[in-house]
N, C-alpha and C. Protein backbone atom coordinates (compact mmCIF):
# COMPACT_ATOMS: atom_id res chain seq x y z
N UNK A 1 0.85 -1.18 0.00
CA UNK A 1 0.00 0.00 0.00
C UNK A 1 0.90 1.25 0.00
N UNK A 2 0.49 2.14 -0.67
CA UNK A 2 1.15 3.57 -0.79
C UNK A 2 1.37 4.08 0.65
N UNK A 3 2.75 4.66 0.73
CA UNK A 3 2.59 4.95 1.87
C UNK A 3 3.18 6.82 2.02
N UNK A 4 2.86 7.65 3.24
CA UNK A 4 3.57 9.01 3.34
C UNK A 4 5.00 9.02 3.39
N UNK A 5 5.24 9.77 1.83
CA UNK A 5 6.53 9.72 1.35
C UNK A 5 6.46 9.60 0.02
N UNK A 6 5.36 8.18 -0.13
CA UNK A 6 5.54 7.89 -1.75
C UNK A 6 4.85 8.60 -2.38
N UNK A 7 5.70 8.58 -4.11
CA UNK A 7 5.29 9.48 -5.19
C UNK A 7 3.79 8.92 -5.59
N UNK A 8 2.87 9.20 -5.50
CA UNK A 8 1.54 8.34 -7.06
C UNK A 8 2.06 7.73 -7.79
N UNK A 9 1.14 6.90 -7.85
CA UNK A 9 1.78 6.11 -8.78
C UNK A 9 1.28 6.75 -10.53
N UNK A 10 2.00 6.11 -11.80
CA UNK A 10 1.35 6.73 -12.91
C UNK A 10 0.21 6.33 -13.21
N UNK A 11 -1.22 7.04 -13.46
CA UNK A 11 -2.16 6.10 -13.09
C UNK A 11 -2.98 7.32 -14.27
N UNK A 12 -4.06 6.95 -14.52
CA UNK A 12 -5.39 7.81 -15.62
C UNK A 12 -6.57 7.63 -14.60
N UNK A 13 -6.95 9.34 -14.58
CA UNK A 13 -8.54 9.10 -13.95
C UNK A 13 -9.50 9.70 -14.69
N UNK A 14 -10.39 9.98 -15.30
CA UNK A 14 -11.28 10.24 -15.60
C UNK A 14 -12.10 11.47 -15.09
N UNK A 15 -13.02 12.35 -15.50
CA UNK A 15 -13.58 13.27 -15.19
C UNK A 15 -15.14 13.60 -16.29
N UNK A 16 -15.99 13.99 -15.89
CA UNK A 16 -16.88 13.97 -16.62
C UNK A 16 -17.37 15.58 -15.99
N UNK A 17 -16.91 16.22 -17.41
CA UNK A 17 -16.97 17.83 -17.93
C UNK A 17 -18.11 18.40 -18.28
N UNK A 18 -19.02 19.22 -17.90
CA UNK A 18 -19.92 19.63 -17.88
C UNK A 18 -19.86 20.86 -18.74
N UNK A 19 -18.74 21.59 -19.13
CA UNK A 19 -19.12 22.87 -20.09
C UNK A 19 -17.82 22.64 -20.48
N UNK A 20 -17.85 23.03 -22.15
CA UNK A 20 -16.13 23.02 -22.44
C UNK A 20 -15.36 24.36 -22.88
N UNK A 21 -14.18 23.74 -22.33
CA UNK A 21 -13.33 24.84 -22.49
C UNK A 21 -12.41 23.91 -21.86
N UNK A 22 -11.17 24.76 -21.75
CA UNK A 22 -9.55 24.63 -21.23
C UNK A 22 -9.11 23.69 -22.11
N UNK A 23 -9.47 23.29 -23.15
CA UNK A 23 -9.01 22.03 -23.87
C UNK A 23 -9.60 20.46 -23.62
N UNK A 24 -11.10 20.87 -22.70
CA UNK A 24 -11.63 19.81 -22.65
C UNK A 24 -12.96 19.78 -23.23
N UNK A 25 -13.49 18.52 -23.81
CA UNK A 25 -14.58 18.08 -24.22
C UNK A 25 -15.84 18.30 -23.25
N UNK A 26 -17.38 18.10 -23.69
CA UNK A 26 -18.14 18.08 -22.77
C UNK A 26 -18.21 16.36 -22.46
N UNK A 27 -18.85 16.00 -21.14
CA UNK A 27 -18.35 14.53 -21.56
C UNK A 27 -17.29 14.20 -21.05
N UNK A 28 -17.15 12.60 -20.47
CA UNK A 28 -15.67 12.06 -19.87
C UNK A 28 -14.53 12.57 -20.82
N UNK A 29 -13.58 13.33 -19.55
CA UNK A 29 -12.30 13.47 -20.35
C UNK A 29 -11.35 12.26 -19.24
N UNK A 30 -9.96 12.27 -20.01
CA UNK A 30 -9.12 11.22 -19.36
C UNK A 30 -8.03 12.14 -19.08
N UNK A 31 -7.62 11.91 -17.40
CA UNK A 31 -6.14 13.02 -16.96
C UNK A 31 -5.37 11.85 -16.55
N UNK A 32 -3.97 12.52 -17.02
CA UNK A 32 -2.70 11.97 -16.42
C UNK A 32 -2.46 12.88 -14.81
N UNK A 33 -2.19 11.44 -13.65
CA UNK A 33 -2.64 11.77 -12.25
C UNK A 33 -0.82 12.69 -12.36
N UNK A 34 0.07 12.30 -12.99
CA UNK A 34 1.16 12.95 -12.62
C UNK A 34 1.19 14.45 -13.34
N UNK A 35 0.62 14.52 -14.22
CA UNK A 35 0.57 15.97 -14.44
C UNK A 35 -0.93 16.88 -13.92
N UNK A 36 -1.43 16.73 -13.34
CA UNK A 36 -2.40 16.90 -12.79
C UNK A 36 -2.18 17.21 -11.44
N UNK A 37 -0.91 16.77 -10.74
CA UNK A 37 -0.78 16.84 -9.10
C UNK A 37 0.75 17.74 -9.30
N UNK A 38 1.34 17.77 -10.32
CA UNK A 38 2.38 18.63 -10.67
C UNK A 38 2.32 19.42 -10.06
N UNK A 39 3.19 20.34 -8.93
CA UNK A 39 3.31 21.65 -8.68
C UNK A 39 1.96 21.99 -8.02
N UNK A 40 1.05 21.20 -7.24
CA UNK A 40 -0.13 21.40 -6.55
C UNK A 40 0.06 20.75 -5.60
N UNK A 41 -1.22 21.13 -4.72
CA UNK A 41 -1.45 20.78 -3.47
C UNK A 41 -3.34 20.09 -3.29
N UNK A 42 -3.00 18.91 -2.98
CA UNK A 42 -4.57 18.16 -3.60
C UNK A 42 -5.11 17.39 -2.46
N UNK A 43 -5.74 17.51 -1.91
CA UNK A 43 -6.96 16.89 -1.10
C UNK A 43 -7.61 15.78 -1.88
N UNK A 44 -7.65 14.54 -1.50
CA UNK A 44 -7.95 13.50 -2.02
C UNK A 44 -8.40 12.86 -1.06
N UNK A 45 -9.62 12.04 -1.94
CA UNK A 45 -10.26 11.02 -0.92
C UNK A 45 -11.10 10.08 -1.76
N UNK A 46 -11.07 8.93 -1.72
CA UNK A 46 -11.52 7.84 -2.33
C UNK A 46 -12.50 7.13 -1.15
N UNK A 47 -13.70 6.37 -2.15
CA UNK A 47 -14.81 5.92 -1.12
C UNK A 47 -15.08 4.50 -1.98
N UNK A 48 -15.55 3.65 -1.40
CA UNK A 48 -16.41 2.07 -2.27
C UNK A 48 -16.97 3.22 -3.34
N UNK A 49 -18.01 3.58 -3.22
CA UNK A 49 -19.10 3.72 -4.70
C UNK A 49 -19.68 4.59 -4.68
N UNK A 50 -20.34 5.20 -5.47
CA UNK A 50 -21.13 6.51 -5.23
C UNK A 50 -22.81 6.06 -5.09
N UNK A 51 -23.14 6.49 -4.88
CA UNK A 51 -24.63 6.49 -3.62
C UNK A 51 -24.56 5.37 -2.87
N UNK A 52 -23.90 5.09 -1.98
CA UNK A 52 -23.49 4.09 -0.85
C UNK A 52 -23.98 4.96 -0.05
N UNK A 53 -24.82 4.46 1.41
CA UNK A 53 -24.91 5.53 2.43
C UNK A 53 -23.87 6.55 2.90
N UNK A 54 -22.88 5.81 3.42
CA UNK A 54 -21.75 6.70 4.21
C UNK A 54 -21.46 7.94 2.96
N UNK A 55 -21.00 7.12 1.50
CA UNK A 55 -20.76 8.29 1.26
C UNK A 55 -21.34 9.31 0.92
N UNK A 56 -22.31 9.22 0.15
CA UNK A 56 -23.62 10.34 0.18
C UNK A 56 -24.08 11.16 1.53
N UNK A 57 -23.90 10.39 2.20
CA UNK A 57 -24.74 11.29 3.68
C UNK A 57 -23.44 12.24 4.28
N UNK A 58 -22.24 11.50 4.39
CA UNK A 58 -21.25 11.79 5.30
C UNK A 58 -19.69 12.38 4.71
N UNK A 59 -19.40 11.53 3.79
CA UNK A 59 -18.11 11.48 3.07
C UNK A 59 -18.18 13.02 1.71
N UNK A 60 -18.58 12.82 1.15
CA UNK A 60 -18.74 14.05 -0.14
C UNK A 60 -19.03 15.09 0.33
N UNK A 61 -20.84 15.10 1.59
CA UNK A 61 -21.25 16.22 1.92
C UNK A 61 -20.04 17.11 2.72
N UNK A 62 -19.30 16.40 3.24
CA UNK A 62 -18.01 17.17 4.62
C UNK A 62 -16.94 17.74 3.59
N UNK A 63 -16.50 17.01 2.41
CA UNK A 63 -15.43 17.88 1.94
C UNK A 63 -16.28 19.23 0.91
N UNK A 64 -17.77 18.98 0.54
CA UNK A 64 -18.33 20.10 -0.27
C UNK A 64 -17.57 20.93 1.12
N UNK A 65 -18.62 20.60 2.01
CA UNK A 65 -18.78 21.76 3.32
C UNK A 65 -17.58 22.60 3.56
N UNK A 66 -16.29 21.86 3.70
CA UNK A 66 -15.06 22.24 3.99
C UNK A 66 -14.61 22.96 3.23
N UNK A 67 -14.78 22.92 1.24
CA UNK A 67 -14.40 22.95 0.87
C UNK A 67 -13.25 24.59 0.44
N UNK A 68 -13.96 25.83 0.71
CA UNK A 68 -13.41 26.83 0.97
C UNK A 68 -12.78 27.02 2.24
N UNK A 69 -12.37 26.37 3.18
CA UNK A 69 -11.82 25.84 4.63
C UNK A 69 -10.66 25.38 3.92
N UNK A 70 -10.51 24.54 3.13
CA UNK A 70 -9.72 23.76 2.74
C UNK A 70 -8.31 24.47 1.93
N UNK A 71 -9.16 25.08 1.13
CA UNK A 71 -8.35 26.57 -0.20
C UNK A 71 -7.61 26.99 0.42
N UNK A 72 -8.30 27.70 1.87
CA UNK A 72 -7.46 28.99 2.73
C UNK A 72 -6.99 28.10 3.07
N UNK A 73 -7.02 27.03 3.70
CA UNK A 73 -5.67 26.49 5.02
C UNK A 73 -4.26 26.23 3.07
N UNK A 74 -4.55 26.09 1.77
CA UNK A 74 -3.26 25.95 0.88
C UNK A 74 -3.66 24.94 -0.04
N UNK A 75 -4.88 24.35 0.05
CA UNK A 75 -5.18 23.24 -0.91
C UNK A 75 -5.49 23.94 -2.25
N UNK A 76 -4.77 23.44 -3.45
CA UNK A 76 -5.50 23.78 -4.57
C UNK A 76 -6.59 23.21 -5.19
N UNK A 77 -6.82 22.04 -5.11
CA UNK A 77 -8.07 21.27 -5.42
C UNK A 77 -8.01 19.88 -4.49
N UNK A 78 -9.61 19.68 -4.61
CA UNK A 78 -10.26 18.43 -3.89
C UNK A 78 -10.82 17.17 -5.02
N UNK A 79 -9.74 16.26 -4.64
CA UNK A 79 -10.60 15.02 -5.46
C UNK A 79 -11.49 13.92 -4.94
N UNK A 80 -12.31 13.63 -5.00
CA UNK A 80 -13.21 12.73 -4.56
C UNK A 80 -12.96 11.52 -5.77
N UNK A 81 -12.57 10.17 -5.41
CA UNK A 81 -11.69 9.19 -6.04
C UNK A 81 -12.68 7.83 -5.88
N UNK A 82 -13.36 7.10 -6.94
CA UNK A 82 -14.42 6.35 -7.15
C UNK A 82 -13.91 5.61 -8.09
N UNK A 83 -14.40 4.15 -7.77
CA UNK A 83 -14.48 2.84 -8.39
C UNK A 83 -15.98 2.90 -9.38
N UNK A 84 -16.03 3.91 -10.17
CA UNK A 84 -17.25 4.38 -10.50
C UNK A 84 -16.88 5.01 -12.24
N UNK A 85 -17.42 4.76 -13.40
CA UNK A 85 -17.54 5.47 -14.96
C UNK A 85 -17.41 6.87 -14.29
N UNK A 86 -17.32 7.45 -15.43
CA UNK A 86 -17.01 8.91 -15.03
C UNK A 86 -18.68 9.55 -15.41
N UNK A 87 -19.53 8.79 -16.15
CA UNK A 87 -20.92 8.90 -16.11
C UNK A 87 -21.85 9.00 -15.14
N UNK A 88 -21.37 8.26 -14.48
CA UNK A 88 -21.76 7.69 -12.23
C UNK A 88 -21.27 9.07 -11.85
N UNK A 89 -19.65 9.17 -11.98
CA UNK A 89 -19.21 10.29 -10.60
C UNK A 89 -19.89 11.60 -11.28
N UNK A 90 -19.86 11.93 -12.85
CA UNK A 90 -20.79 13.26 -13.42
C UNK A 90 -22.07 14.02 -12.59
N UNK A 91 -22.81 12.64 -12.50
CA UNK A 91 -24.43 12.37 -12.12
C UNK A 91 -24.16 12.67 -10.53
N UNK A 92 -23.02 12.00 -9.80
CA UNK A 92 -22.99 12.32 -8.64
C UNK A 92 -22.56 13.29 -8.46
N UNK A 93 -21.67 14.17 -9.07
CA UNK A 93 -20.99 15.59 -8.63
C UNK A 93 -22.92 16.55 -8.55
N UNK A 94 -23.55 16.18 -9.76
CA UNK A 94 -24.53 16.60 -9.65
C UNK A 94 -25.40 16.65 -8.48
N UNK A 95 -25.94 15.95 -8.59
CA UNK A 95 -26.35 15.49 -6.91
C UNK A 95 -25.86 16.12 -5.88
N UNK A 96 -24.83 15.94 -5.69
CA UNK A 96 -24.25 16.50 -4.35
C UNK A 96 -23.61 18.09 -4.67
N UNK A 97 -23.77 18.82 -5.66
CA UNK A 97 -23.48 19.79 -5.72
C UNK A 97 -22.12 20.30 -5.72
N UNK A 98 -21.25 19.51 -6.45
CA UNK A 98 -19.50 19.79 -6.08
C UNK A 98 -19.02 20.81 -6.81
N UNK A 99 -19.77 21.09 -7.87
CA UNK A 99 -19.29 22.19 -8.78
C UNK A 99 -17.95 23.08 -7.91
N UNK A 100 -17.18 23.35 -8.69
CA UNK A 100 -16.25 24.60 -8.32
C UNK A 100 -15.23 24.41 -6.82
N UNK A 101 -15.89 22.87 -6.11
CA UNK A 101 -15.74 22.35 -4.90
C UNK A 101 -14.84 21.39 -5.19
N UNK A 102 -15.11 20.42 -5.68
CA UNK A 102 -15.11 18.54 -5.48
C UNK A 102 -14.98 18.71 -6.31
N UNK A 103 -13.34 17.84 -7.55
CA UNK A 103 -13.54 17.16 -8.85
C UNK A 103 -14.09 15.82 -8.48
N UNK A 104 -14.81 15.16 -9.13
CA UNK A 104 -15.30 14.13 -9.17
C UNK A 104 -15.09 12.94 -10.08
N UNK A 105 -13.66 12.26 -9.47
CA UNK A 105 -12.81 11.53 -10.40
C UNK A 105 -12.95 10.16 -10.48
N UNK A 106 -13.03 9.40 -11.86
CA UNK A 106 -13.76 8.60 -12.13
C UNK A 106 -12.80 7.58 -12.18
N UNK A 107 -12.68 6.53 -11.31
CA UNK A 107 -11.54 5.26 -11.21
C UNK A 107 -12.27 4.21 -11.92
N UNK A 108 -12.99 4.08 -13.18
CA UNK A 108 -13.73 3.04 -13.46
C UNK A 108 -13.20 1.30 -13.53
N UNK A 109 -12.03 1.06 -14.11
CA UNK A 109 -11.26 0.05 -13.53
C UNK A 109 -10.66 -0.19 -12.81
N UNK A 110 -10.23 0.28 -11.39
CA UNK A 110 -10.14 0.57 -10.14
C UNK A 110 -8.13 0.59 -10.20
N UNK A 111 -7.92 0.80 -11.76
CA UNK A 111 -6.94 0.75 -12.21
C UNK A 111 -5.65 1.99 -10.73
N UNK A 112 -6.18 3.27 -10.28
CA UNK A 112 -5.61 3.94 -9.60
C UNK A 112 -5.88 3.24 -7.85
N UNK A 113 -6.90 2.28 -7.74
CA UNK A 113 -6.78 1.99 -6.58
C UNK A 113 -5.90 1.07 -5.94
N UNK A 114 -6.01 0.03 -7.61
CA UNK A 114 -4.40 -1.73 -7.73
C UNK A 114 -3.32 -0.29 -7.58
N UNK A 115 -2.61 0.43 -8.04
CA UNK A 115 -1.83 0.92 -8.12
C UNK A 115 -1.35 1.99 -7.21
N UNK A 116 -2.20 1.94 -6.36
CA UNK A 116 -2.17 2.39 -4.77
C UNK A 116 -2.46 1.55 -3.94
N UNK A 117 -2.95 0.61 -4.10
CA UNK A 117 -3.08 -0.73 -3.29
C UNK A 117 -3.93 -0.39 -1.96
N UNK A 118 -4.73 0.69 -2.63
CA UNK A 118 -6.01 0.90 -1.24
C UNK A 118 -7.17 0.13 -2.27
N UNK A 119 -7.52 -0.88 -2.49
CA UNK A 119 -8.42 -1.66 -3.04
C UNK A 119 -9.47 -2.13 -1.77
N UNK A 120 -10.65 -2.80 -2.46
CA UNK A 120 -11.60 -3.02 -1.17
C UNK A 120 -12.39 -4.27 -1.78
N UNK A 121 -11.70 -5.24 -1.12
CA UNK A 121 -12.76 -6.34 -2.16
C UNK A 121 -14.43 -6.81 -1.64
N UNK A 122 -15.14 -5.82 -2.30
CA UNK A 122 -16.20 -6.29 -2.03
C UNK A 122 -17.35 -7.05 -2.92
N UNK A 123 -16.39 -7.99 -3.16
CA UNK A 123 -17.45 -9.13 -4.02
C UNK A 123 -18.62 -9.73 -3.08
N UNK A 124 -17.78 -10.53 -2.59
CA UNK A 124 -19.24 -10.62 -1.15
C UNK A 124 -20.00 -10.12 -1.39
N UNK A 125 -20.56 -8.47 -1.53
CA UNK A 125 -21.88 -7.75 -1.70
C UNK A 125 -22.42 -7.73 -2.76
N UNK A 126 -21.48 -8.05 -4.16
CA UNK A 126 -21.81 -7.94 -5.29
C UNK A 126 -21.75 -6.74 -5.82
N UNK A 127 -20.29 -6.32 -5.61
CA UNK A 127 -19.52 -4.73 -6.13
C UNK A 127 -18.70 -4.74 -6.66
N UNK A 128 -18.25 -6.06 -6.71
CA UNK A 128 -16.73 -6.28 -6.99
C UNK A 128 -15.39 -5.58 -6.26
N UNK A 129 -14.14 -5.32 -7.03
CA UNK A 129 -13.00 -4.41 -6.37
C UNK A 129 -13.63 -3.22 -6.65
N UNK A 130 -13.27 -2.57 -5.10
CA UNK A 130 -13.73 -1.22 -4.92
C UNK A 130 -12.23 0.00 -4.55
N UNK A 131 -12.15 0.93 -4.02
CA UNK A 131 -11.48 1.55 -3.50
C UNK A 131 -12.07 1.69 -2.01
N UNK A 132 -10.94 1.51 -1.29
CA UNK A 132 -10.74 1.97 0.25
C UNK A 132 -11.12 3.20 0.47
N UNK A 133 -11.88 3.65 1.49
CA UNK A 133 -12.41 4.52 1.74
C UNK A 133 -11.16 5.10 2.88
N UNK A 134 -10.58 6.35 2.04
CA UNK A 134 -9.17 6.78 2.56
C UNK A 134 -9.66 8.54 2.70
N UNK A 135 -8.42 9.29 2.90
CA UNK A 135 -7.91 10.44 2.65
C UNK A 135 -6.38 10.67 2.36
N UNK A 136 -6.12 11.60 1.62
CA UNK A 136 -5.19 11.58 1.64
C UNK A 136 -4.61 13.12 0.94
N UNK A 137 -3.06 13.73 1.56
CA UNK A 137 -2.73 15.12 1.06
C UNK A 137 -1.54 15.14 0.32
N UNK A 138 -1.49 15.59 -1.00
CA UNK A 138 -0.52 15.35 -1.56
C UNK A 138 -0.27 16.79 -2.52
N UNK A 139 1.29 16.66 -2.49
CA UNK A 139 1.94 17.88 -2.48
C UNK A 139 2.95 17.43 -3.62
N UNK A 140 2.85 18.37 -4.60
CA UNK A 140 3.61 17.77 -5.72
C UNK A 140 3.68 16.38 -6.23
N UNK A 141 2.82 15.62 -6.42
CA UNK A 141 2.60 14.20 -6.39
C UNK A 141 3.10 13.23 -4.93
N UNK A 142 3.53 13.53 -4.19
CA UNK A 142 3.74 13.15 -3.47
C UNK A 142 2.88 12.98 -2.21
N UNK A 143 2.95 11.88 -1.47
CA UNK A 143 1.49 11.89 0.01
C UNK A 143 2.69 12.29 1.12
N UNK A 144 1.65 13.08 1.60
CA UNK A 144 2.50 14.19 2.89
C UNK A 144 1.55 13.43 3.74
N UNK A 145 0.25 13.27 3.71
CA UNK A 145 -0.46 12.59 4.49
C UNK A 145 -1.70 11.48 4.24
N UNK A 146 -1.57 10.55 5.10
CA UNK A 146 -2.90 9.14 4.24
C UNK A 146 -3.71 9.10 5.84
N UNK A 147 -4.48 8.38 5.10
CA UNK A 147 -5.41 8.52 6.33
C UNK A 147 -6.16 7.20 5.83
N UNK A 148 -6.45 5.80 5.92
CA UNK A 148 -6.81 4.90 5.47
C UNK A 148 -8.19 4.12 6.90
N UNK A 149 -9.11 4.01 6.28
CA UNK A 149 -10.13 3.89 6.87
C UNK A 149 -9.98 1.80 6.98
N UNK A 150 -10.50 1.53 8.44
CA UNK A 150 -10.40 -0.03 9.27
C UNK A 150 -12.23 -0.35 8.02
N UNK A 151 -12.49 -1.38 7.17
CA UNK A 151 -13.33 -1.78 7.06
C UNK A 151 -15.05 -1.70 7.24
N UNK A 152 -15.51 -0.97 6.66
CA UNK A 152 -16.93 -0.64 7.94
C UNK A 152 -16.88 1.06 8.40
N UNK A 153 -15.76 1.71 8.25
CA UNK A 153 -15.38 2.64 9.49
C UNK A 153 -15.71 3.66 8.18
N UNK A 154 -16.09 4.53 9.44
CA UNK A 154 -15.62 5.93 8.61
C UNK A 154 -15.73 7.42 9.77
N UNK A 155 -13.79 6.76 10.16
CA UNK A 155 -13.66 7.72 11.88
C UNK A 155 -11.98 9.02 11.17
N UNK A 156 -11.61 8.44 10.29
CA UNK A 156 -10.11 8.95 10.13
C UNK A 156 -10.16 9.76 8.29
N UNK A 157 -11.15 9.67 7.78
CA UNK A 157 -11.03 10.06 6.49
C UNK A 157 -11.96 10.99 6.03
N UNK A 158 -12.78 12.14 6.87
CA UNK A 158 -13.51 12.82 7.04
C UNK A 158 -12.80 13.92 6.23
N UNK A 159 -13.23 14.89 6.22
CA UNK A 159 -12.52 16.56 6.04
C UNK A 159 -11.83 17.18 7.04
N UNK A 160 -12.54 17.15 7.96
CA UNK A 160 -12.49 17.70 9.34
C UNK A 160 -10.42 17.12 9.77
N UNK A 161 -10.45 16.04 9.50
CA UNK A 161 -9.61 15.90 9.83
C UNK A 161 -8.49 15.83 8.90
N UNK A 162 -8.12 16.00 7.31
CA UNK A 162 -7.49 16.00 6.98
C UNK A 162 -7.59 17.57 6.66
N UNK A 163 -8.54 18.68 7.05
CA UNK A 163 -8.01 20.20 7.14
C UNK A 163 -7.29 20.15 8.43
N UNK A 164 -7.32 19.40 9.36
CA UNK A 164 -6.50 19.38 10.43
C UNK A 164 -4.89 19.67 9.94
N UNK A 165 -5.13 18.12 9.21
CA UNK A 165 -3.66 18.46 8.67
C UNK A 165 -3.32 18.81 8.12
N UNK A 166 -3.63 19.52 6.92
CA UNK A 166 -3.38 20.07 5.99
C UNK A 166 -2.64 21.70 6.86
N UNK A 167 -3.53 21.65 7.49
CA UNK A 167 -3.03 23.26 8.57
C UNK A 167 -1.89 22.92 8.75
N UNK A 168 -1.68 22.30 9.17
CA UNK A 168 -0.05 21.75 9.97
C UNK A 168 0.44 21.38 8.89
N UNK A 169 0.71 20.66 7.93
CA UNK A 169 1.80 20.34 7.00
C UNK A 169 2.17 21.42 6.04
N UNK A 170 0.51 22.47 5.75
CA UNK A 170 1.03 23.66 4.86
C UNK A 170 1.59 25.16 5.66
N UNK A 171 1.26 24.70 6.87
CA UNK A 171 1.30 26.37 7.28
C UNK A 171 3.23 26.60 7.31
């Protein structure tokens, strides 16, 4: 598992673009995670699936909430990181209102989660491989801080607590 210290790994996530411009399509576009975290400071957090209780009720709503909390303490953007088409996380940025807040990044072959090795096997439920419901702060591609959630849980991967740290690692 990735640990504080290590670089990202090279990995493609997905995004589903709602108006175009900057050189993107309307419609899933595909980003390279290493030029994308280049020379930034990124709030990240990956969950199982999108409309799962926890994360709908608890997980998305806390980093919208935070999300200008987050800017001022030095973050340049917030990713919300899903075992989900970038069609799913689109529909869900919708929903939950992330605009301008929350990118809403689409791990559809859970290809960035094997390659961070926060995977979540939940076949048992009939989900298949998921992503670990984590946090994590990363600074020039690099994790300054992880925050990896026990099974079931969701006590260490909140907002609340990775603006904690974020205060302290950026100030």
């Amino acid at each position: 598992m990735i640990q504080v210290g290590d670089k990202l790994p090279a990995a493609k996530l997905q995004e589903f673009i709602e108006v175009e411009g900057n050189g993107c399509s309307i419609g899933p576009n595909t980003f390279d995670v290493d030029s994308l975290t280049k020379g930034k400071k990124i709030a990240v957090f990956g969950l199982p699936g999108a409309y799962t209780p926890t994360c709908s009720a608890k997980h998305v709503p806390g980093y919208v909430e935070k999300a200008a909390e987050l800017k001022a303490a030095g973050i340049d953007e917030i990713w919300c990181v899903s075992v989900n088409d970038a069609f799913v996380m689109g529909a869900r940025g919708r929903d939950q209102k992330t605009a301008g807040k929350v990118r809403m990044m689409a791990d559809g072959s859970a290809e960035f989660a094997k390659a961070t090795g926060l995977t979540l096997d939940l076949t048992g439920r009939g989900m298949g491989l998921r992503s670990n419901r984590y946090s994590m702060l990363v600074v020039d591609g690099a994790v300054k801080a992880l925050n990896v959630e026990a099974p079931g849980k969701f006590e260490v991967s909140d907002a609340d607590t990775l603006l904690k740290q974020a205060r302290q690692i950026l100030a």
